[in-house]
Every structure is written in structure tokens, then in C-alpha cells.
C-alpha atoms as a PDB file:
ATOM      1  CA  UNK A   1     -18.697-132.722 138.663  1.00  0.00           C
ATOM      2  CA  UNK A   2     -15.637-134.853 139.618  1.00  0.00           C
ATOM      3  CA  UNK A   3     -14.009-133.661 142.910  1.00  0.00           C
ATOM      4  CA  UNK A   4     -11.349-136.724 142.926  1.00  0.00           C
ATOM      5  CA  UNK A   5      -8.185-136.312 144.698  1.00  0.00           C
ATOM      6  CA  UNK A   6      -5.811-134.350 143.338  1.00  0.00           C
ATOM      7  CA  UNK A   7      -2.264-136.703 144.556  1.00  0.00           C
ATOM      8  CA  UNK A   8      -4.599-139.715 143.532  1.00  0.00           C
ATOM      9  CA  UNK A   9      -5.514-138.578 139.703  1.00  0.00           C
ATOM     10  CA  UNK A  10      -1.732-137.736 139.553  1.00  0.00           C
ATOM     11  CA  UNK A  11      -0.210-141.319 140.519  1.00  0.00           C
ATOM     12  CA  UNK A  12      -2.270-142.664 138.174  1.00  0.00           C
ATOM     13  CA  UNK A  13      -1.396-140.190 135.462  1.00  0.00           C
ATOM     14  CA  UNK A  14       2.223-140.866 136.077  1.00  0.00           C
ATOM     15  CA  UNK A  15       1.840-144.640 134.943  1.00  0.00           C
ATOM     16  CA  UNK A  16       0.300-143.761 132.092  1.00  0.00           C
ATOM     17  CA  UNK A  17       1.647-140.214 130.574  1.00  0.00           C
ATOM     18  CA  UNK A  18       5.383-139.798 130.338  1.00  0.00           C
ATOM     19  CA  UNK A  19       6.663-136.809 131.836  1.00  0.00           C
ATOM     20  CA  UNK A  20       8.457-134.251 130.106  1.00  0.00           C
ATOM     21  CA  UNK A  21      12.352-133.213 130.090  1.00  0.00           C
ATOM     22  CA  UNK A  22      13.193-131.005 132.768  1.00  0.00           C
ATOM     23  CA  UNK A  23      13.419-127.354 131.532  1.00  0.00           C
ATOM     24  CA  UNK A  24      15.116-124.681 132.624  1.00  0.00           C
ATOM     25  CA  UNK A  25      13.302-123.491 135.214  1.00  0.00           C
ATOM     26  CA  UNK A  26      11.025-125.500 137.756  1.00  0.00           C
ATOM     27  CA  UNK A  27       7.852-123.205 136.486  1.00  0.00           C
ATOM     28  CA  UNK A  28       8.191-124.453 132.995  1.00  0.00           C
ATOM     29  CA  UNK A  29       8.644-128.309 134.600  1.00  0.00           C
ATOM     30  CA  UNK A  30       5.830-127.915 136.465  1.00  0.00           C
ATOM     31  CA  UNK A  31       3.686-126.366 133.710  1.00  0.00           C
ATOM     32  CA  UNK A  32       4.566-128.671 131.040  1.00  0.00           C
ATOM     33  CA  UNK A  33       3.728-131.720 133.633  1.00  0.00           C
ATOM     34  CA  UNK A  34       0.457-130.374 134.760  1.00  0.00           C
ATOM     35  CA  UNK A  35      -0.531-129.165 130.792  1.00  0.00           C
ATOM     36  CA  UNK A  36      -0.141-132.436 129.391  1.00  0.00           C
ATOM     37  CA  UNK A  37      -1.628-134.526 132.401  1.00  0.00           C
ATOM     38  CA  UNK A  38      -4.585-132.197 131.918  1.00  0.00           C
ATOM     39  CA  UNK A  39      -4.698-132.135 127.973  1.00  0.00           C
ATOM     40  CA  UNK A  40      -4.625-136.223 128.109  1.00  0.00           C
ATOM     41  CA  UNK A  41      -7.154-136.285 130.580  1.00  0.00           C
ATOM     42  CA  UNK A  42      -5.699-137.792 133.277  1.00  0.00           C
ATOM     43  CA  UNK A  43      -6.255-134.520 135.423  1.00  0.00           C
ATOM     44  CA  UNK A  44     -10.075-134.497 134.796  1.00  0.00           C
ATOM     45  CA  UNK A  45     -12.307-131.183 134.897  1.00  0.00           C
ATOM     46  CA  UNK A  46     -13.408-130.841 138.499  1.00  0.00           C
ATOM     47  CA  UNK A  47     -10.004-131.793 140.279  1.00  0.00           C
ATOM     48  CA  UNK A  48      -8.726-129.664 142.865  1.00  0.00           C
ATOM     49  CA  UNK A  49      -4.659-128.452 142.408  1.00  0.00           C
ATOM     50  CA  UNK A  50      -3.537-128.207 145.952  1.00  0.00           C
ATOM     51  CA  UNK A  51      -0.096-126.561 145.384  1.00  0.00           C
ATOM     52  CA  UNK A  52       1.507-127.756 148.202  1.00  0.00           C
ATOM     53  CA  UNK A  53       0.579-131.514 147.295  1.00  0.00           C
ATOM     54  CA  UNK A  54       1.767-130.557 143.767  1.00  0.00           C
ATOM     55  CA  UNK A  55       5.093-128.938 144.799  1.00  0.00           C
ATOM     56  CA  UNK A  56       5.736-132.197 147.118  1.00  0.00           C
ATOM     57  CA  UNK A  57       4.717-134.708 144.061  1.00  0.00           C
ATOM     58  CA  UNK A  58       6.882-132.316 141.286  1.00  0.00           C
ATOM     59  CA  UNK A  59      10.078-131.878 144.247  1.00  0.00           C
ATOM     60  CA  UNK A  60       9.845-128.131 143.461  1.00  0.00           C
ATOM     61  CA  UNK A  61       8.781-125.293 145.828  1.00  0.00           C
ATOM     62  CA  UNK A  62       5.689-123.891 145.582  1.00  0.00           C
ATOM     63  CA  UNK A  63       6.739-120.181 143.858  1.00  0.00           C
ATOM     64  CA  UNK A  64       6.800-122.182 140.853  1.00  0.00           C
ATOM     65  CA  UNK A  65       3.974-124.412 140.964  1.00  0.00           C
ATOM     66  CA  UNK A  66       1.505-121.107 141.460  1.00  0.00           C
ATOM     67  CA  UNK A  67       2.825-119.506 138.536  1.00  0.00           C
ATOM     68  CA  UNK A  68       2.513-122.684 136.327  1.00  0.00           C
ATOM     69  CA  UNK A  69      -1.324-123.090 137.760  1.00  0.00           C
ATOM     70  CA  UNK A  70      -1.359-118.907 136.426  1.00  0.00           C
ATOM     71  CA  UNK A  71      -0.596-119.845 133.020  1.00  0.00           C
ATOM     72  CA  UNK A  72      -2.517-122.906 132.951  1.00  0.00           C
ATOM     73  CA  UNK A  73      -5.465-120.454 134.118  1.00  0.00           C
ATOM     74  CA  UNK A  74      -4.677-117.699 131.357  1.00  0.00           C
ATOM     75  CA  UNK A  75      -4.914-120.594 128.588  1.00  0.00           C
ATOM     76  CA  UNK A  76      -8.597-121.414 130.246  1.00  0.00           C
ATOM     77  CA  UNK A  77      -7.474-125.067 131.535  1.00  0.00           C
ATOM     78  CA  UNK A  78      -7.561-124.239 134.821  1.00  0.00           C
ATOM     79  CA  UNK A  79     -10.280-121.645 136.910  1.00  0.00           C
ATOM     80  CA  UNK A  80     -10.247-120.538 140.289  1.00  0.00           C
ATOM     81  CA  UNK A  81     -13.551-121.324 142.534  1.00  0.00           C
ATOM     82  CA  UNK A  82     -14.709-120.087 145.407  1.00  0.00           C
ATOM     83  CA  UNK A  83     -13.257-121.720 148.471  1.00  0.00           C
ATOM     84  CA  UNK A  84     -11.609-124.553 146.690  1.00  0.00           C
ATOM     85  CA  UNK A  85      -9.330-122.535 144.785  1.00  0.00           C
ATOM     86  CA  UNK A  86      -7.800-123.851 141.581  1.00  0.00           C
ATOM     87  CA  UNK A  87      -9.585-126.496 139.850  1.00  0.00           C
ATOM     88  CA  UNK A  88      -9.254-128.248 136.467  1.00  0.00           C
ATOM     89  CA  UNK A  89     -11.764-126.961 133.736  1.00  0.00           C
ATOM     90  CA  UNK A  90     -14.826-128.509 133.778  1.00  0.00           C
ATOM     91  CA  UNK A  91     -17.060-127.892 130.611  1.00  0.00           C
ATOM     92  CA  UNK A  92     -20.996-128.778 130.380  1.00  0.00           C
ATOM     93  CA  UNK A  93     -22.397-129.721 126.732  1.00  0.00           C
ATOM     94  CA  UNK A  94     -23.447-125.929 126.130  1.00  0.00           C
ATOM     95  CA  UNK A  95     -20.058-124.710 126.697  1.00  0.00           C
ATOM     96  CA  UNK A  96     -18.292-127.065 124.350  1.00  0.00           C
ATOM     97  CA  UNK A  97     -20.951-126.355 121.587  1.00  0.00           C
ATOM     98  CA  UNK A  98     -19.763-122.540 121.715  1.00  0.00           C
ATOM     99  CA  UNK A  99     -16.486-123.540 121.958  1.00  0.00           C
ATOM    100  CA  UNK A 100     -16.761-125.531 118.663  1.00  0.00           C
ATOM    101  CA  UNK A 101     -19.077-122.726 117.180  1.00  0.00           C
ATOM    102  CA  UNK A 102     -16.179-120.072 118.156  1.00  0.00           C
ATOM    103  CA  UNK A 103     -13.391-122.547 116.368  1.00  0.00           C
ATOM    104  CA  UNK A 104     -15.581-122.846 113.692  1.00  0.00           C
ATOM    105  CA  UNK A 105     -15.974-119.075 112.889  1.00  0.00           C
ATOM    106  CA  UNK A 106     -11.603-118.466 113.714  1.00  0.00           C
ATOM    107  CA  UNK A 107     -10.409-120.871 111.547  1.00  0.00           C
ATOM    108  CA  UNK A 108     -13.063-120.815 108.735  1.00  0.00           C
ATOM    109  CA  UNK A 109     -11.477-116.891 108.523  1.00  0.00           C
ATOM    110  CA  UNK A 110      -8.084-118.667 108.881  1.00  0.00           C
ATOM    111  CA  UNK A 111      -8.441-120.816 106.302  1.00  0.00           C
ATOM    112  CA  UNK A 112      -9.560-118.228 103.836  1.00  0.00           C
ATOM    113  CA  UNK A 113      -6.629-115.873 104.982  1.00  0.00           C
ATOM    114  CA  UNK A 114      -4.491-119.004 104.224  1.00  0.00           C
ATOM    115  CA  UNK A 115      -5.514-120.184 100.546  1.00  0.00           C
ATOM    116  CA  UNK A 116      -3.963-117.815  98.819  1.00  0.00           C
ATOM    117  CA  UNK A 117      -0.532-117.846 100.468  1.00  0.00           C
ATOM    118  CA  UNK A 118      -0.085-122.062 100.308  1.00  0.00           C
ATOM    119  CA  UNK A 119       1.826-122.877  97.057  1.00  0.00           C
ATOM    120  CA  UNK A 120       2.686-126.055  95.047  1.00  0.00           C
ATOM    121  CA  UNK A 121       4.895-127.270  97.799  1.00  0.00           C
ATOM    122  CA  UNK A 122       2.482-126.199 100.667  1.00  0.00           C
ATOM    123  CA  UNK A 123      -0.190-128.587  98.894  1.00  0.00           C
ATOM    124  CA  UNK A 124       2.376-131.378  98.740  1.00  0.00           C
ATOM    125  CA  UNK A 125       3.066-130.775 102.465  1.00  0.00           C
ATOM    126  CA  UNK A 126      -0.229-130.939 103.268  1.00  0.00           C
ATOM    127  CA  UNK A 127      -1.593-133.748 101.341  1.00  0.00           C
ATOM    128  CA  UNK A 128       1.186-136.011 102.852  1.00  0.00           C
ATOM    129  CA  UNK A 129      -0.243-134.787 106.155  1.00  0.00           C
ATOM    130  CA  UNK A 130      -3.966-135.867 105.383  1.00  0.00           C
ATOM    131  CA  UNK A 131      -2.302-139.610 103.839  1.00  0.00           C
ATOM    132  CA  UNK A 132      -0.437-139.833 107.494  1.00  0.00           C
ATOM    133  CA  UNK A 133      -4.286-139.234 108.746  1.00  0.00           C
ATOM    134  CA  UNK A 134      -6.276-142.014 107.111  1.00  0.00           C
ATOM    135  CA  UNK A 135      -3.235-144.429 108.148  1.00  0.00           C
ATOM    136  CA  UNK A 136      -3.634-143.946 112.301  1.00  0.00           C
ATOM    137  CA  UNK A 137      -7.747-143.811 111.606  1.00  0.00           C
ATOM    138  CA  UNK A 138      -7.796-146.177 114.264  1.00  0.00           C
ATOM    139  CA  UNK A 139      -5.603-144.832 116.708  1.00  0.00           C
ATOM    140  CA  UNK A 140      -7.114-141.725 118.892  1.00  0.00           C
ATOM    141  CA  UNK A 141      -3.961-140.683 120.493  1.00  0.00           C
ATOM    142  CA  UNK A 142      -1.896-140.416 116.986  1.00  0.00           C
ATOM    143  CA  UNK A 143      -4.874-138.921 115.214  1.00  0.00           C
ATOM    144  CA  UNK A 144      -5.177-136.458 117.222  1.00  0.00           C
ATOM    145  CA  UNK A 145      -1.999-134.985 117.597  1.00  0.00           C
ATOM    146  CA  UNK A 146      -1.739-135.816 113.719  1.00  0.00           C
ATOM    147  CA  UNK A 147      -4.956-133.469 113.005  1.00  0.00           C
ATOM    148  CA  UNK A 148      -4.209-131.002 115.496  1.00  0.00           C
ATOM    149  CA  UNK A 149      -0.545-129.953 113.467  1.00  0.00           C
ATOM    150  CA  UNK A 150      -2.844-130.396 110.173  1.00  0.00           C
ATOM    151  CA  UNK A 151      -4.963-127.739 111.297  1.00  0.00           C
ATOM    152  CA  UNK A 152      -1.927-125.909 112.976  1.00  0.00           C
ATOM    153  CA  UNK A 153       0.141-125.484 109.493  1.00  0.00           C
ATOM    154  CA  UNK A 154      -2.918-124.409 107.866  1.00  0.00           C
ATOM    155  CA  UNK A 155      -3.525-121.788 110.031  1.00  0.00           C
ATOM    156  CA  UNK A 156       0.407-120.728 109.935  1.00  0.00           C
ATOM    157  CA  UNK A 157      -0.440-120.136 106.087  1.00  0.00           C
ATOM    158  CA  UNK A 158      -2.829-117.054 107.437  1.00  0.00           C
ATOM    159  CA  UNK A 159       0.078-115.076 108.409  1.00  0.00           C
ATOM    160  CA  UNK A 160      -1.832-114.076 111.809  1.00  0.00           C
ATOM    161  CA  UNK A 161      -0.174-115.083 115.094  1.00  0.00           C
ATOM    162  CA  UNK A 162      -2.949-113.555 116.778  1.00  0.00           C
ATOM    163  CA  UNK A 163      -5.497-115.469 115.218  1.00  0.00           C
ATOM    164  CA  UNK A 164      -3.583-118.341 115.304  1.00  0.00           C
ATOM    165  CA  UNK A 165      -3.004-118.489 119.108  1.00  0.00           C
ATOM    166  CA  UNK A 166      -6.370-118.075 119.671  1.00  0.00           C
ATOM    167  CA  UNK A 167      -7.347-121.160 117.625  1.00  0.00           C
ATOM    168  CA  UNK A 168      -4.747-123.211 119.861  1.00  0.00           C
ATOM    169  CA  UNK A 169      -6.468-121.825 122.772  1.00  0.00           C
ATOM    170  CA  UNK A 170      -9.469-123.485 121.699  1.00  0.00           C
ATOM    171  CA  UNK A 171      -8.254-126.655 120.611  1.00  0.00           C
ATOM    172  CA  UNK A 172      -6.579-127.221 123.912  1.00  0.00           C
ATOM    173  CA  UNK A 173     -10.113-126.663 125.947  1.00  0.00           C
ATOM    174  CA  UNK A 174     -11.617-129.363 123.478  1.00  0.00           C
ATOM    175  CA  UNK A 175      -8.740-131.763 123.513  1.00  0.00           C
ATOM    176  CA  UNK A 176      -9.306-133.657 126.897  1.00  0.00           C
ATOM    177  CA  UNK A 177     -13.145-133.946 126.113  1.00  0.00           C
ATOM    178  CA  UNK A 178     -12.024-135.288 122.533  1.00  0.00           C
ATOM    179  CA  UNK A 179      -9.908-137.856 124.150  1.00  0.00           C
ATOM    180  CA  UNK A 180     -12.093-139.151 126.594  1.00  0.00           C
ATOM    181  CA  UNK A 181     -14.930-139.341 124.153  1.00  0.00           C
ATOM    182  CA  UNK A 182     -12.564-141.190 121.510  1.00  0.00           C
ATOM    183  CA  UNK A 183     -11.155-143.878 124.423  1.00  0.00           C
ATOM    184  CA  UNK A 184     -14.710-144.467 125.207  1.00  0.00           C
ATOM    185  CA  UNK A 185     -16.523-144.842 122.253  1.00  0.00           C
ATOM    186  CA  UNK A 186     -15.220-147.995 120.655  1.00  0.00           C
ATOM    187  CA  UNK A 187     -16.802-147.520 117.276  1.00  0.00           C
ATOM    188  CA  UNK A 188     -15.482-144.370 116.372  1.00  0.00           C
ATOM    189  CA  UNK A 189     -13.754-143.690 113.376  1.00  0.00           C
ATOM    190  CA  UNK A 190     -12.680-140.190 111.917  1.00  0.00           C
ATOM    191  CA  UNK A 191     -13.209-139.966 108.563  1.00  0.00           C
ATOM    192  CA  UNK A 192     -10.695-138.274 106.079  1.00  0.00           C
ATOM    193  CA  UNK A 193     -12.953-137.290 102.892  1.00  0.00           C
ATOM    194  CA  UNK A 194     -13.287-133.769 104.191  1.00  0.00           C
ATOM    195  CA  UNK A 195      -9.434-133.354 104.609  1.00  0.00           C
ATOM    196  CA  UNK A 196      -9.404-133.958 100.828  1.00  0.00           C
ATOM    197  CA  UNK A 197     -12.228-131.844 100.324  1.00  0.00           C
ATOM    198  CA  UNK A 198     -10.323-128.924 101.877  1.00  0.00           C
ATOM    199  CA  UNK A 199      -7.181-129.539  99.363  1.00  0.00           C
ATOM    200  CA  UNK A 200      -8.732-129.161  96.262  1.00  0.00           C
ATOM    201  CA  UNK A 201     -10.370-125.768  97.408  1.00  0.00           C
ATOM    202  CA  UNK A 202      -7.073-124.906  98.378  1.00  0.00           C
ATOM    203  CA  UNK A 203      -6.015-126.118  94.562  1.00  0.00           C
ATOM    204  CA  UNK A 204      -8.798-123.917  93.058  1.00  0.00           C
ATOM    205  CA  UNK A 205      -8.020-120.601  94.761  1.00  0.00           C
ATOM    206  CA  UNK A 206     -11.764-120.646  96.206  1.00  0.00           C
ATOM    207  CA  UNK A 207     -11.053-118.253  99.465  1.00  0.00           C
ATOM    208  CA  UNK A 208     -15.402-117.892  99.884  1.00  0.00           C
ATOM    209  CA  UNK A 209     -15.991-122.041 100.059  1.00  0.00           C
ATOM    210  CA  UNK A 210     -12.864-122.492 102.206  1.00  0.00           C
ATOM    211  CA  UNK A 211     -14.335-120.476 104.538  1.00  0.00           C
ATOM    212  CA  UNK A 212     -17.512-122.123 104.535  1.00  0.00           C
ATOM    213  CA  UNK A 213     -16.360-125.608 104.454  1.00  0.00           C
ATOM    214  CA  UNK A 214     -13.679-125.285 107.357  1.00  0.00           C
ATOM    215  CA  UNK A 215     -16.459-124.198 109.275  1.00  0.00           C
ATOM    216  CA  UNK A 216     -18.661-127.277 108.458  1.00  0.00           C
ATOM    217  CA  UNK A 217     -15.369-129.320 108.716  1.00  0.00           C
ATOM    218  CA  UNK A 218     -15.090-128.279 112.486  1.00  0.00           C
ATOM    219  CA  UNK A 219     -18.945-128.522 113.329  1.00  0.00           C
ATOM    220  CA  UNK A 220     -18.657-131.684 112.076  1.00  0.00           C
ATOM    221  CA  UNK A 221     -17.067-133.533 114.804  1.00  0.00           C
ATOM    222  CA  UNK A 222     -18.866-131.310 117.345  1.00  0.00           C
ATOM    223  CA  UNK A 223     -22.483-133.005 117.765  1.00  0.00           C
ATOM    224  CA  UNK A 224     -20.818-136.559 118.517  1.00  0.00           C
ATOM    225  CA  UNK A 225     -18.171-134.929 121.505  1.00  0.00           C
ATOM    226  CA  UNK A 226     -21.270-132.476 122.735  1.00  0.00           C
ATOM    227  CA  UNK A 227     -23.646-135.281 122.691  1.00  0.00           C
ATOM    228  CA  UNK A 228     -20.657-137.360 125.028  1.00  0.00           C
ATOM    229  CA  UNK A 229     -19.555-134.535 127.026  1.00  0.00           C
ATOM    230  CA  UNK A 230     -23.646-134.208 128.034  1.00  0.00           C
ATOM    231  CA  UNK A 231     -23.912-137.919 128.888  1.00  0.00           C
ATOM    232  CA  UNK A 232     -20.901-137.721 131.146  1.00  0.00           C
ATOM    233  CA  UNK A 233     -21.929-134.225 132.415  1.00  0.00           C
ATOM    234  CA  UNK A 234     -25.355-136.211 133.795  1.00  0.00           C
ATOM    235  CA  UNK A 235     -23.522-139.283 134.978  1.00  0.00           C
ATOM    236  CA  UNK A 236     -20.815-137.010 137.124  1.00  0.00           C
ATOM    237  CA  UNK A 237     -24.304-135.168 138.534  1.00  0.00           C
ATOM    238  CA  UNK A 238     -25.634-138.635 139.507  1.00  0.00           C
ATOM    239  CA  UNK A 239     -22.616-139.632 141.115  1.00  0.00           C
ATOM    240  CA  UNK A 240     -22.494-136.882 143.229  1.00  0.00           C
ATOM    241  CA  UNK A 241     -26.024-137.608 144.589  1.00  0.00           C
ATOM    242  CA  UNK A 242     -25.790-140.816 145.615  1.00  0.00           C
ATOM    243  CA  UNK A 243     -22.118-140.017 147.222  1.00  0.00           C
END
């Protein structure tokens, strides 16, 4: 488990993420800040969020801070322990298996709620999406964000906000893991086959084998970011020994 500082993790997230326009209000500035430091994983899972440090480093007062660290709680990034309060999400190798295996099941019914309802110009739509894909193969940060509005518009098709927020919900726990894994593992490369594979069920009106093959689609990428997330899960445990 990481227990870094919390003021240190942040100046070194602010060289390297660029922070957001200021909204409205200071709660949405300080959400959208600490959401995106934590999404890129510059905030990683174990880090304490002292509010008052936070308030200092945002130049807000705290009121808004704890209701930002709230809604960062609500969407599961952020959990409250006991006597260290509010901590970034830390997830073992078992957790993000059933967190795949959950996203899996939601958007394979997604996907077949979607089929029916994406037309001629939906396909185009979403074949240029997939092209845009196999260009940035190379490039985690812009394949990532790339995939994640793939999957997004496809699940827009399903007509069910519910559903649909749920699915984000997920994606967002996975996302930091996803990143690290891709910015450490050198060799990676995402392929794009199944992308296409998912278009011409969409083309054939198959509802049944877009269910099923969204839900091999996600498990897919699953075993190589489980397999990293328990590799770093032991080397954080073996750190904290000998410290």
C-alpha cells in the first residue's frame, strides 16, 4: 500500500497534468483537479487527502474541498479509513478482476440493448472511431481516452442512462490501474481486430453474439492489467516491510 505524501504526489502531478478551467464554483474546481490527478494516476491508491493541505494547495476553503472528496467517494475513487480518513482507492488483483467481470456483464447487456437502435450513420460514426484507434496504437494516453468515448457512444445507443452511468463508474476505477500498467509495460500494444469484430455484428443485427462478444472484448484486456495490478500490489507490500 502506498502511504506517500499527499502535498508531495500533488507537486509532482502539477508538472505533469494540466489543470482544469476554473468552474463556477470552488467544489467543482476542486473536484475536477483532484478527479483527473487521480484518474491519471498521479494521486496513487493509498494516498492520504488531508483537506486542509488540499484547500491551501487549490487556494479554496475547505467547505469545498470536503464536498469534492464526497463525490469523489460516491464515484468509488476515494474511501474513508479508519483513523486516516480519506484515502485514494487502492485496488488488489481480486478486486479489479470483479471489476472487469462486472463491466463485462453491463456492457455486454449494453451492447445488445444498443444494436438495434445504431443505424447507417451510427456505423459510419463508429467505424471512423475504431480507424482513429489503430492510428494512436502506440500512444496510451490517446488510446485510452480514444476507447473510452468508443465504448461511451456505444453504450449511449442503449437508451439507458442508468446503465450507462454505471459503466462509467467502472471504467473510472480501472482507468488509473490501466494507465500505470500501459506507462510501464513497454511492449504493449492494443490490438484493434475486435473493434472490427464488434461492427459487423452490429451490421448483421446479431443482438445474442454482441452480447457475448462485448463481454469477451472487455475480459480481454483484463488478465494482462490483473496480472500488473498483482505484481505492484506485492511490490507496495514489500516496500512497506523493509520501510
Amino acid at each position: 500500500m502506498y502511504h506517500g505524501s499527499m502535498i508531495n504526489d500533488m507537486e509532482i502531478a502539477d508538472r505533469d497534468v494540466e489543470a482544469p478551467p476554473r468552474f463556477q464554483t470552488a467544489e467543482e474546481h476542486a473536484y475536477h483537479y483532484l478527479r483527473d490527478l487521480i484518474l491519471a494516476g498521479r494521486l496513487r491508491g493509498g494516498t492520504r487527502l488531508n483537506q486542509e493541505e488540499m484547500a491551501k494547495w487549490l487556494q479554496v476553503s475547505r467547505m469545498p474541498v470536503r464536498q469534492a472528496v464526497l463525490r469523489l467517494q460516491s464515484e468509488g475513487l476515494v474511501v474513508n479509513r479508519p483513523n486516516r480518513g480519506a484515502v485514494v482507492t487502492s485496488l488488489g488483483p481480486v478486486a479489479m478482476l470483479e471489476l472487469f467481470e462486472m463491466r463485462s456483464v453491463l456492457e455486454g447487456l449494453a451492447f445488445s440493448l444498443a444494436i438495434p437502435n445504431i443505424d447507417v450513420e451510427g456505423r459510419k460514426e463508429l467505424e471512423r472511431r475504431v480507424n482513429a484507434l489503430e492510428r494512436v496504437h502506440q500512444d496510451a494516453k490517446r488510446w485510452i481516452r480514444l476507447h473510452d468515448e468508443f465504448h461511451t457512444v456505444l453504450c449511449q445507443y442503449a437508451g439507458r442512462p442508468a446503465l450507462s452511468a454505471q459503466i462509467r463508474k467502472l471504467h473510472q476505477s480501472i482507468t488509473p490501474y490501466l494507465r500505470l500498467y500501459l506507462s510501464t509495460d513497454k511492449a504493449w500494444e492494443m490490438p484493434g481486430f475486435e473493434h472490427h469484430e464488434l461492427l459487423e455484428v452490429i451490421a448483421k443485427r446479431d443482438c445474442a453474439a454482441g452480447e457475448r462478444m462485448m463481454r469477451e472484448h472487455v475480459m480481454s484486456a483484463a488478465h494482462g492489467v490483473v496480472e500488473f495490478v498483482r505484481r505492484y500490489d506485492e511490490a507496495q507490500k514489500s516496500s512497506d516491510v523493509e520501510n
